[in-house]
PDB file of N, CA and C in Angstrom:
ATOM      1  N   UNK A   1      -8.861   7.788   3.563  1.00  0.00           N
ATOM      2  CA  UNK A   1      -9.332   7.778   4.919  1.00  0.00           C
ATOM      3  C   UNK A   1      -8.217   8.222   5.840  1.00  0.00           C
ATOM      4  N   UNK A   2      -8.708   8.483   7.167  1.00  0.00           N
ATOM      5  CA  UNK A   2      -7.244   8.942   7.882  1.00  0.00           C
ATOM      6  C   UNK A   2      -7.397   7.973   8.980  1.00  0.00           C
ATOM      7  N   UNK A   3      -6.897   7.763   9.746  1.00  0.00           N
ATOM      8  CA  UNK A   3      -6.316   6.719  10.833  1.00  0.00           C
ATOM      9  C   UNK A   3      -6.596   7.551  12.277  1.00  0.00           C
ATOM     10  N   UNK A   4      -6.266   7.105  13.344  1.00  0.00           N
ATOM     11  CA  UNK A   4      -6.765   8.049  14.825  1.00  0.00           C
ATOM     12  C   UNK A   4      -6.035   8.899  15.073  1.00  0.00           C
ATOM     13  N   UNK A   5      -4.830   9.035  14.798  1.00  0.00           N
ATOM     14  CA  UNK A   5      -3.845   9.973  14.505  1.00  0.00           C
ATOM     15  C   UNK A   5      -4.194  10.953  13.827  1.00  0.00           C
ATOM     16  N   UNK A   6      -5.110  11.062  12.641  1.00  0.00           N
ATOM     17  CA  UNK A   6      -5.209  12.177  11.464  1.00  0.00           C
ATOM     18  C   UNK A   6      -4.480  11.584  10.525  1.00  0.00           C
ATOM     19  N   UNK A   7      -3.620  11.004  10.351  1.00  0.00           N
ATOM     20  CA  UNK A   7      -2.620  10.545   9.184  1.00  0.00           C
ATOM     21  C   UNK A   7      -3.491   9.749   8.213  1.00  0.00           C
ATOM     22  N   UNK A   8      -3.459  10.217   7.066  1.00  0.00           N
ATOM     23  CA  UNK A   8      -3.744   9.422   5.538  1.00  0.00           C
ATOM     24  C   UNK A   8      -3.647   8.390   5.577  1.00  0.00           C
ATOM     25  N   UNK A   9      -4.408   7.688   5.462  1.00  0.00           N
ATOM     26  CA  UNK A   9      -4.208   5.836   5.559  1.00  0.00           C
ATOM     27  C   UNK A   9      -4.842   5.600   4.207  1.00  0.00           C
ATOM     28  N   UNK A  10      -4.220   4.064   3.433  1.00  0.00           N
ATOM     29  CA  UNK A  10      -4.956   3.439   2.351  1.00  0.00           C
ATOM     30  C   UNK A  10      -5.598   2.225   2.903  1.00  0.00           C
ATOM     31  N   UNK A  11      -7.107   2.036   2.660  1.00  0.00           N
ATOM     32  CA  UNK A  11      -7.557   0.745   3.098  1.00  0.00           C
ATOM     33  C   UNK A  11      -7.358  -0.227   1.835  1.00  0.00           C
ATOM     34  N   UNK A  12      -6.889  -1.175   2.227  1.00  0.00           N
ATOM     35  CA  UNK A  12      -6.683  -2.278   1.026  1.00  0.00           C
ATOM     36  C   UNK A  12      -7.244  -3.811   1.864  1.00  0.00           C
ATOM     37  N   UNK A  13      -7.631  -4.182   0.554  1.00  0.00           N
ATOM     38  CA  UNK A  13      -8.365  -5.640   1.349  1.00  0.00           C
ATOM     39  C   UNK A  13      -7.583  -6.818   0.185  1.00  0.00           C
ATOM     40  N   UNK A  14      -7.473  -8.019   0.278  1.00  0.00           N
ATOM     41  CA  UNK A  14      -7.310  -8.871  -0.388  1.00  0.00           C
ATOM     42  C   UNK A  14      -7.421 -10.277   0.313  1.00  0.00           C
ATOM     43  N   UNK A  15      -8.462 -11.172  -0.679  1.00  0.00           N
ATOM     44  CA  UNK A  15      -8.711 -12.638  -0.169  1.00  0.00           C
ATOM     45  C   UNK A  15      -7.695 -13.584   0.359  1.00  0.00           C
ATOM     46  N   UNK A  16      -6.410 -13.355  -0.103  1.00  0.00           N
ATOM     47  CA  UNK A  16      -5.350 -14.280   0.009  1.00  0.00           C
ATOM     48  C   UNK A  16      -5.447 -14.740   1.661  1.00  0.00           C
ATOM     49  N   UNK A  17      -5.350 -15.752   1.935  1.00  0.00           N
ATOM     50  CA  UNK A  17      -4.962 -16.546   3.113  1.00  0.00           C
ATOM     51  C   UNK A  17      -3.701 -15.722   4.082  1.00  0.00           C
ATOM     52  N   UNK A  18      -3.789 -15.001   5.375  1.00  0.00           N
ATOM     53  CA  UNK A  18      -2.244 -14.544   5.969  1.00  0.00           C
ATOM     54  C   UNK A  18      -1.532 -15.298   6.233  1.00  0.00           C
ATOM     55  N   UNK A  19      -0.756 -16.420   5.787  1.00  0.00           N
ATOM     56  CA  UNK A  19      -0.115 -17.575   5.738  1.00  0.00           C
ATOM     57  C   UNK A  19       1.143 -17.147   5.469  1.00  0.00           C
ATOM     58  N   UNK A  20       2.481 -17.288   5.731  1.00  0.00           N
ATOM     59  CA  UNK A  20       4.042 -17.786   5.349  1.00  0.00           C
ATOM     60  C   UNK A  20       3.692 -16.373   4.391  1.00  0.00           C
ATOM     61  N   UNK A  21       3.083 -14.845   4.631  1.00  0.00           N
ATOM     62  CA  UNK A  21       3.702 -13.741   3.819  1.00  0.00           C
ATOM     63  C   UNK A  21       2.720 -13.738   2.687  1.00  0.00           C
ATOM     64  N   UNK A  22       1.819 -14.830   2.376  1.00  0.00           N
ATOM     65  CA  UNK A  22       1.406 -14.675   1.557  1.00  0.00           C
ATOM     66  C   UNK A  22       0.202 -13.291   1.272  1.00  0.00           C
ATOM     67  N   UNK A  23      -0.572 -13.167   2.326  1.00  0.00           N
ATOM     68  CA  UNK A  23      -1.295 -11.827   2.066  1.00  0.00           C
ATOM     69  C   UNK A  23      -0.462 -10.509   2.140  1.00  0.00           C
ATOM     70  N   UNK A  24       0.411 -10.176   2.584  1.00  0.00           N
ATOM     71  CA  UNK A  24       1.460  -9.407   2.055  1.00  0.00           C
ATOM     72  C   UNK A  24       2.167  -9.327   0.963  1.00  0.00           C
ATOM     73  N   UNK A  25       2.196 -10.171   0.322  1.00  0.00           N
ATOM     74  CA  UNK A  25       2.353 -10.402  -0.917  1.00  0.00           C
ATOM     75  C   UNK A  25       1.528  -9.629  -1.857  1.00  0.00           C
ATOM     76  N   UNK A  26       0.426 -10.262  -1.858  1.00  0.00           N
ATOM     77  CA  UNK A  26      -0.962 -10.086  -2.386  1.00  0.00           C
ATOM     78  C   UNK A  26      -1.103  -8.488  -2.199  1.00  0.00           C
ATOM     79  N   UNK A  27      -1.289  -7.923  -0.953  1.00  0.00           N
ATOM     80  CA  UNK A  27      -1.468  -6.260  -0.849  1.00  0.00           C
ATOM     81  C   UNK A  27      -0.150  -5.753  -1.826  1.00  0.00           C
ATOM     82  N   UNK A  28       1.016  -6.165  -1.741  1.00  0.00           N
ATOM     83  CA  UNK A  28       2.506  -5.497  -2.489  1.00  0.00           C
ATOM     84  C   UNK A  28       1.994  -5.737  -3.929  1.00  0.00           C
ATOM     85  N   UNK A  29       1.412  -6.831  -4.645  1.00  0.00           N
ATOM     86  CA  UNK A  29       1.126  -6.652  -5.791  1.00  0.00           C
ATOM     87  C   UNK A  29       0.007  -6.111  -6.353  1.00  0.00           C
ATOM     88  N   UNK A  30      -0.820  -5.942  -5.828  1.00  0.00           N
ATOM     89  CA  UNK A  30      -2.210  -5.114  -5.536  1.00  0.00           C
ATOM     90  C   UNK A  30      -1.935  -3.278  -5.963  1.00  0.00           C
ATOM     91  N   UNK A  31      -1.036  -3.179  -5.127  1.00  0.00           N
ATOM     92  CA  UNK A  31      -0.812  -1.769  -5.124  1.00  0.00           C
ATOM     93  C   UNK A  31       0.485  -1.401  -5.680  1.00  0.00           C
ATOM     94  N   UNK A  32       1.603  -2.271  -6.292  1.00  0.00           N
ATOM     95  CA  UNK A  32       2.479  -2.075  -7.418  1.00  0.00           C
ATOM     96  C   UNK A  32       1.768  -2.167  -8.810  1.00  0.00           C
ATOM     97  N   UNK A  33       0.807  -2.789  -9.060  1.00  0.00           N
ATOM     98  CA  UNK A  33      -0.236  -2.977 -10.294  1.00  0.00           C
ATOM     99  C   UNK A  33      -1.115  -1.394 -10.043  1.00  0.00           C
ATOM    100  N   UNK A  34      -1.989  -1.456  -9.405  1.00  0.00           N
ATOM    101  CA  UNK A  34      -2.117   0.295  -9.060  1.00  0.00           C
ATOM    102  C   UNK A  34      -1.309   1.601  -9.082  1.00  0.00           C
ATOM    103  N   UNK A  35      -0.313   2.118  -9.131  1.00  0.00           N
ATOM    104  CA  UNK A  35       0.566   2.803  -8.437  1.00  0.00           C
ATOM    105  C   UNK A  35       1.520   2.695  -9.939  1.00  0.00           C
ATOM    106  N   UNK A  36       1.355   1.279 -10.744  1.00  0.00           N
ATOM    107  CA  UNK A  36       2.652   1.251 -11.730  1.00  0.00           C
ATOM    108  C   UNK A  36       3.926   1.218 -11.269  1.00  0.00           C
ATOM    109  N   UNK A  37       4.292   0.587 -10.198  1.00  0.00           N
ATOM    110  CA  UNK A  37       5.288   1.048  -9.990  1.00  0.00           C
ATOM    111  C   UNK A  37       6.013  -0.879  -9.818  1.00  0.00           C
ATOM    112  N   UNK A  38       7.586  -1.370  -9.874  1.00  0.00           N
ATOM    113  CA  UNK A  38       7.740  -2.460  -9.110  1.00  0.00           C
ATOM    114  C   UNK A  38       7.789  -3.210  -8.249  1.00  0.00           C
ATOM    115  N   UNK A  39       6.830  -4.185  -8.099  1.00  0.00           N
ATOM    116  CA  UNK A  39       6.856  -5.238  -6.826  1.00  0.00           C
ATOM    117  C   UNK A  39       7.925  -4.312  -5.994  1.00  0.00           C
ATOM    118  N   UNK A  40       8.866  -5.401  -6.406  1.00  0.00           N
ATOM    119  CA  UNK A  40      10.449  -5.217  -5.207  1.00  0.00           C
ATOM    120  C   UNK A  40      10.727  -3.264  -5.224  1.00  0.00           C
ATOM    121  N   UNK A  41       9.878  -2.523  -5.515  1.00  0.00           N
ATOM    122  CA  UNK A  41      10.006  -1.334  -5.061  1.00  0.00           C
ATOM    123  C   UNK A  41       9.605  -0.674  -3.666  1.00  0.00           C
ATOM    124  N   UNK A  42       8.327  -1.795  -3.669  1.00  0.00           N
ATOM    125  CA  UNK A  42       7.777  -1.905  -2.192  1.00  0.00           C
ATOM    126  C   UNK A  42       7.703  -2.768  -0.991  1.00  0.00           C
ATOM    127  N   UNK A  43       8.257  -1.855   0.168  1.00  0.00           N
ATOM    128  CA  UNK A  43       8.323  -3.041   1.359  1.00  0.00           C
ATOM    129  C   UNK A  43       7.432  -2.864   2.302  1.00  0.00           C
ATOM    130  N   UNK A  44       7.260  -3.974   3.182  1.00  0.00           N
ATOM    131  CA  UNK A  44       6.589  -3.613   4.491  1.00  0.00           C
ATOM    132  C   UNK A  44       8.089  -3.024   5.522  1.00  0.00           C
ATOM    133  N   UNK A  45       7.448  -1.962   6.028  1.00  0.00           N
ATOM    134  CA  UNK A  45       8.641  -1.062   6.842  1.00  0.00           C
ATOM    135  C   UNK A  45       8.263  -1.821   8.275  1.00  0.00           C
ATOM    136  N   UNK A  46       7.046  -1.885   8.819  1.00  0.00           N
ATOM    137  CA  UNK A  46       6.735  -2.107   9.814  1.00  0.00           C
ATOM    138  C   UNK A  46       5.146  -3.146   9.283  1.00  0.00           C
ATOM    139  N   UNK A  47       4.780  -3.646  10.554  1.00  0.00           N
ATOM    140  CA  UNK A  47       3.510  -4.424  10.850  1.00  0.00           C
ATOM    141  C   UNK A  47       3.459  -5.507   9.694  1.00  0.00           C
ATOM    142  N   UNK A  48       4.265  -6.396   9.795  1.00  0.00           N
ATOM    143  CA  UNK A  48       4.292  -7.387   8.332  1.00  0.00           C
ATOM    144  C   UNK A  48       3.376  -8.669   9.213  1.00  0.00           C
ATOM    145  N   UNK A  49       3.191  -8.541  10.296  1.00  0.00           N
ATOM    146  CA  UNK A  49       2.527  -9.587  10.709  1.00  0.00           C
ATOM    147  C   UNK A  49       0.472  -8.929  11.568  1.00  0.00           C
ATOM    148  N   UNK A  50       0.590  -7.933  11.582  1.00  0.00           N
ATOM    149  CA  UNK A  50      -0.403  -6.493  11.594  1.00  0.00           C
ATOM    150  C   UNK A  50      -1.361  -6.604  10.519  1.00  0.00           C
ATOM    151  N   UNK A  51      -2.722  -5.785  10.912  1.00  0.00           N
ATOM    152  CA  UNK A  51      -3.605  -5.499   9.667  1.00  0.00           C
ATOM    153  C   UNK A  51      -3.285  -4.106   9.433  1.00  0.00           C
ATOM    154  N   UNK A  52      -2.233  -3.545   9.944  1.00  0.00           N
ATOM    155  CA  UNK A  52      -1.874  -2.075  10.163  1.00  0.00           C
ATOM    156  C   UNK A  52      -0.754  -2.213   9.648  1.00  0.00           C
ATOM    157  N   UNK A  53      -0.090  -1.514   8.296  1.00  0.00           N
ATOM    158  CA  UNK A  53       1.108  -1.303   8.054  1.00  0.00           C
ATOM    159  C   UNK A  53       1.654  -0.088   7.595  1.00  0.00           C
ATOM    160  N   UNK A  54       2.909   0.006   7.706  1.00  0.00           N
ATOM    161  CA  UNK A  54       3.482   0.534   6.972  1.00  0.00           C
ATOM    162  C   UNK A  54       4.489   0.569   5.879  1.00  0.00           C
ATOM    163  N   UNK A  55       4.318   1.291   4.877  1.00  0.00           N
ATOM    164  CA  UNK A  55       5.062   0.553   3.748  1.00  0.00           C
ATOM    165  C   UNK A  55       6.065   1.821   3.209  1.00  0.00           C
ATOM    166  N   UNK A  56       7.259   0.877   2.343  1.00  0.00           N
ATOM    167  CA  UNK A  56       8.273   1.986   1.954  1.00  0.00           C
ATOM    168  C   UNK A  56       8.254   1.660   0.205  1.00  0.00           C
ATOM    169  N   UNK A  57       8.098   2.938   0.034  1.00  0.00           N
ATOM    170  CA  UNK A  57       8.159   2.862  -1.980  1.00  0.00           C
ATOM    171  C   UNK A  57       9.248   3.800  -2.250  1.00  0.00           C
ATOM    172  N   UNK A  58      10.034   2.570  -3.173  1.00  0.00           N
ATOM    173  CA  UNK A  58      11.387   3.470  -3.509  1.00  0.00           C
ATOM    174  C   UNK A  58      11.015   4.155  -5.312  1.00  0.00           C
ATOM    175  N   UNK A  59      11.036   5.251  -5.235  1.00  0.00           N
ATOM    176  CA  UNK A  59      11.279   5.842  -6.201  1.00  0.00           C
ATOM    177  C   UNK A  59      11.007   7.222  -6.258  1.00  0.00           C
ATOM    178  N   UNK A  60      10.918   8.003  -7.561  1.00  0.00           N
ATOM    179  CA  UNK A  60      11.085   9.899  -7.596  1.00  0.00           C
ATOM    180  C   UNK A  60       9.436  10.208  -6.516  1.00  0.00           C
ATOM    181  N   UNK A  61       9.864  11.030  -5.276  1.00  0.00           N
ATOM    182  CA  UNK A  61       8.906  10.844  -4.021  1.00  0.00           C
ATOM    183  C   UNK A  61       7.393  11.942  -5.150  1.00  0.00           C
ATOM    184  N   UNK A  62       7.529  12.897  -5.954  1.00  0.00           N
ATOM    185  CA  UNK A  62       7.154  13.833  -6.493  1.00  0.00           C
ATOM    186  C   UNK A  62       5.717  13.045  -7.497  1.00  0.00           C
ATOM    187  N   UNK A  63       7.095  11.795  -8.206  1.00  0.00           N
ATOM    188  CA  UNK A  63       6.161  11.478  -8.784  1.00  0.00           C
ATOM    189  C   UNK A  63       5.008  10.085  -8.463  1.00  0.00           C
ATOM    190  N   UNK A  64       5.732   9.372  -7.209  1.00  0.00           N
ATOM    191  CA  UNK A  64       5.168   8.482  -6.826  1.00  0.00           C
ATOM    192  C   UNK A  64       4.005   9.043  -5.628  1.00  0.00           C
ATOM    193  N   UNK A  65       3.605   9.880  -5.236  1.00  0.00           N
ATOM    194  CA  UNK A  65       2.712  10.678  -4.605  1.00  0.00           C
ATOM    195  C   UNK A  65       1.767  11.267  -5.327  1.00  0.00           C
ATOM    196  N   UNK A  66       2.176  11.835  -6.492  1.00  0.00           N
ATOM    197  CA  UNK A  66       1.164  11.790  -7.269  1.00  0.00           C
ATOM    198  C   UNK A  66       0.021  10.461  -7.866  1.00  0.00           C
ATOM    199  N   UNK A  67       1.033   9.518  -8.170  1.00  0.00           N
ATOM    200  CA  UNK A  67       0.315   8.206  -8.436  1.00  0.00           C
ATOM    201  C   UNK A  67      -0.732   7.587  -7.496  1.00  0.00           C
ATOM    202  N   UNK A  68      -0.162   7.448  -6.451  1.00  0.00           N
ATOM    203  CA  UNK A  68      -0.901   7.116  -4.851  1.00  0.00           C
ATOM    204  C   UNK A  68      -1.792   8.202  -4.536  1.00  0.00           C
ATOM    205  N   UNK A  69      -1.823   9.452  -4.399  1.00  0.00           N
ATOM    206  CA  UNK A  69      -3.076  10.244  -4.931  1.00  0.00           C
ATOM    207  C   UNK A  69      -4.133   9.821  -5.620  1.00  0.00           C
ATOM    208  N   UNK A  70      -3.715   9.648  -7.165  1.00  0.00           N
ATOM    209  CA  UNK A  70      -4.546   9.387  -8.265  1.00  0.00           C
ATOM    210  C   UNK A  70      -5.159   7.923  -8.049  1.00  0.00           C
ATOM    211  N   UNK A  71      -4.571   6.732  -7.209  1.00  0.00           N
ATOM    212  CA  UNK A  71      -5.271   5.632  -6.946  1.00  0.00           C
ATOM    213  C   UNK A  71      -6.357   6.005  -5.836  1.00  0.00           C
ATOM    214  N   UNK A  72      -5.723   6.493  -4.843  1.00  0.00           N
ATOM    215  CA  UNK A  72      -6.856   6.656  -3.148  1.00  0.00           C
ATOM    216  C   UNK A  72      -8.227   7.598  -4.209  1.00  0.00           C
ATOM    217  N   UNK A  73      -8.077   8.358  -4.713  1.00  0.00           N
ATOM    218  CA  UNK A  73      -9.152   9.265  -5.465  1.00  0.00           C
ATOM    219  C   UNK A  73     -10.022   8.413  -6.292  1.00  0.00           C
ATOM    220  N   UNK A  74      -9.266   7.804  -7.452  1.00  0.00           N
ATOM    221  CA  UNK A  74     -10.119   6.608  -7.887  1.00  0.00           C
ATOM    222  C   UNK A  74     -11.158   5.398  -7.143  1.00  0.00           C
ATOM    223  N   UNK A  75     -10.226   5.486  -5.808  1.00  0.00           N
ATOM    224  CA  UNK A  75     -10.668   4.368  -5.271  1.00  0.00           C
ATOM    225  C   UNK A  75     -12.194   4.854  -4.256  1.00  0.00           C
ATOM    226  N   UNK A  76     -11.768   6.248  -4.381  1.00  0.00           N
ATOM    227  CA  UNK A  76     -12.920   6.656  -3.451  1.00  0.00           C
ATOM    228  C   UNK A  76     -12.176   7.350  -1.603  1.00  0.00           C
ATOM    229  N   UNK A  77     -11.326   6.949  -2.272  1.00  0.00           N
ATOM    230  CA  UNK A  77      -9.677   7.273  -0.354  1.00  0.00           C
ATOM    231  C   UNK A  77      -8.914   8.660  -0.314  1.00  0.00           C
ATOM    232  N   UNK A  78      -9.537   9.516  -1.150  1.00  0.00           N
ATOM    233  CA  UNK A  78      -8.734  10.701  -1.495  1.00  0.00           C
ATOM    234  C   UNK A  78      -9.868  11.820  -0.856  1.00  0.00           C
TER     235      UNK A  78
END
């Protein structure tokens, strides 16, 4: 999906309670289990308290774009 900007956005939902980080949590492992990639690879860059974020994934940009591709497509977001 894209955002009002035009920019690529991923919609992600998860039940967890927004409590003390915990649904942030929940989205970071959500989409490190998706993506294959590690938890602590991904941060919230911005909006950690937001239903709007932004997030930073450390690793090869080539091949982790491809992955995040291949999830939004699966998911129906591509």
């Amino acid at each position: 999906m894209a955002d009002v900007d035009g920019r690529r956005a991923l919609k992600v939902a998860v039940t967890t309670i927004p409590e003390g980080g915990k649904a942030n949590a929940a989205v970071i492992a959500l989409l490190a289990k998706s993506w294959r990639v590690p938890k602590s690879s991904i941060t919230i860059q911005s909006g950690a308290a937001a239903q709007r974020k932004i997030l930073r994934v450390k690793g090869d940009a080539s091949d982790l774009k491809q992955r995040i591709e291949a999830s939004m497509t699966e998911a129906g977001n591509g």
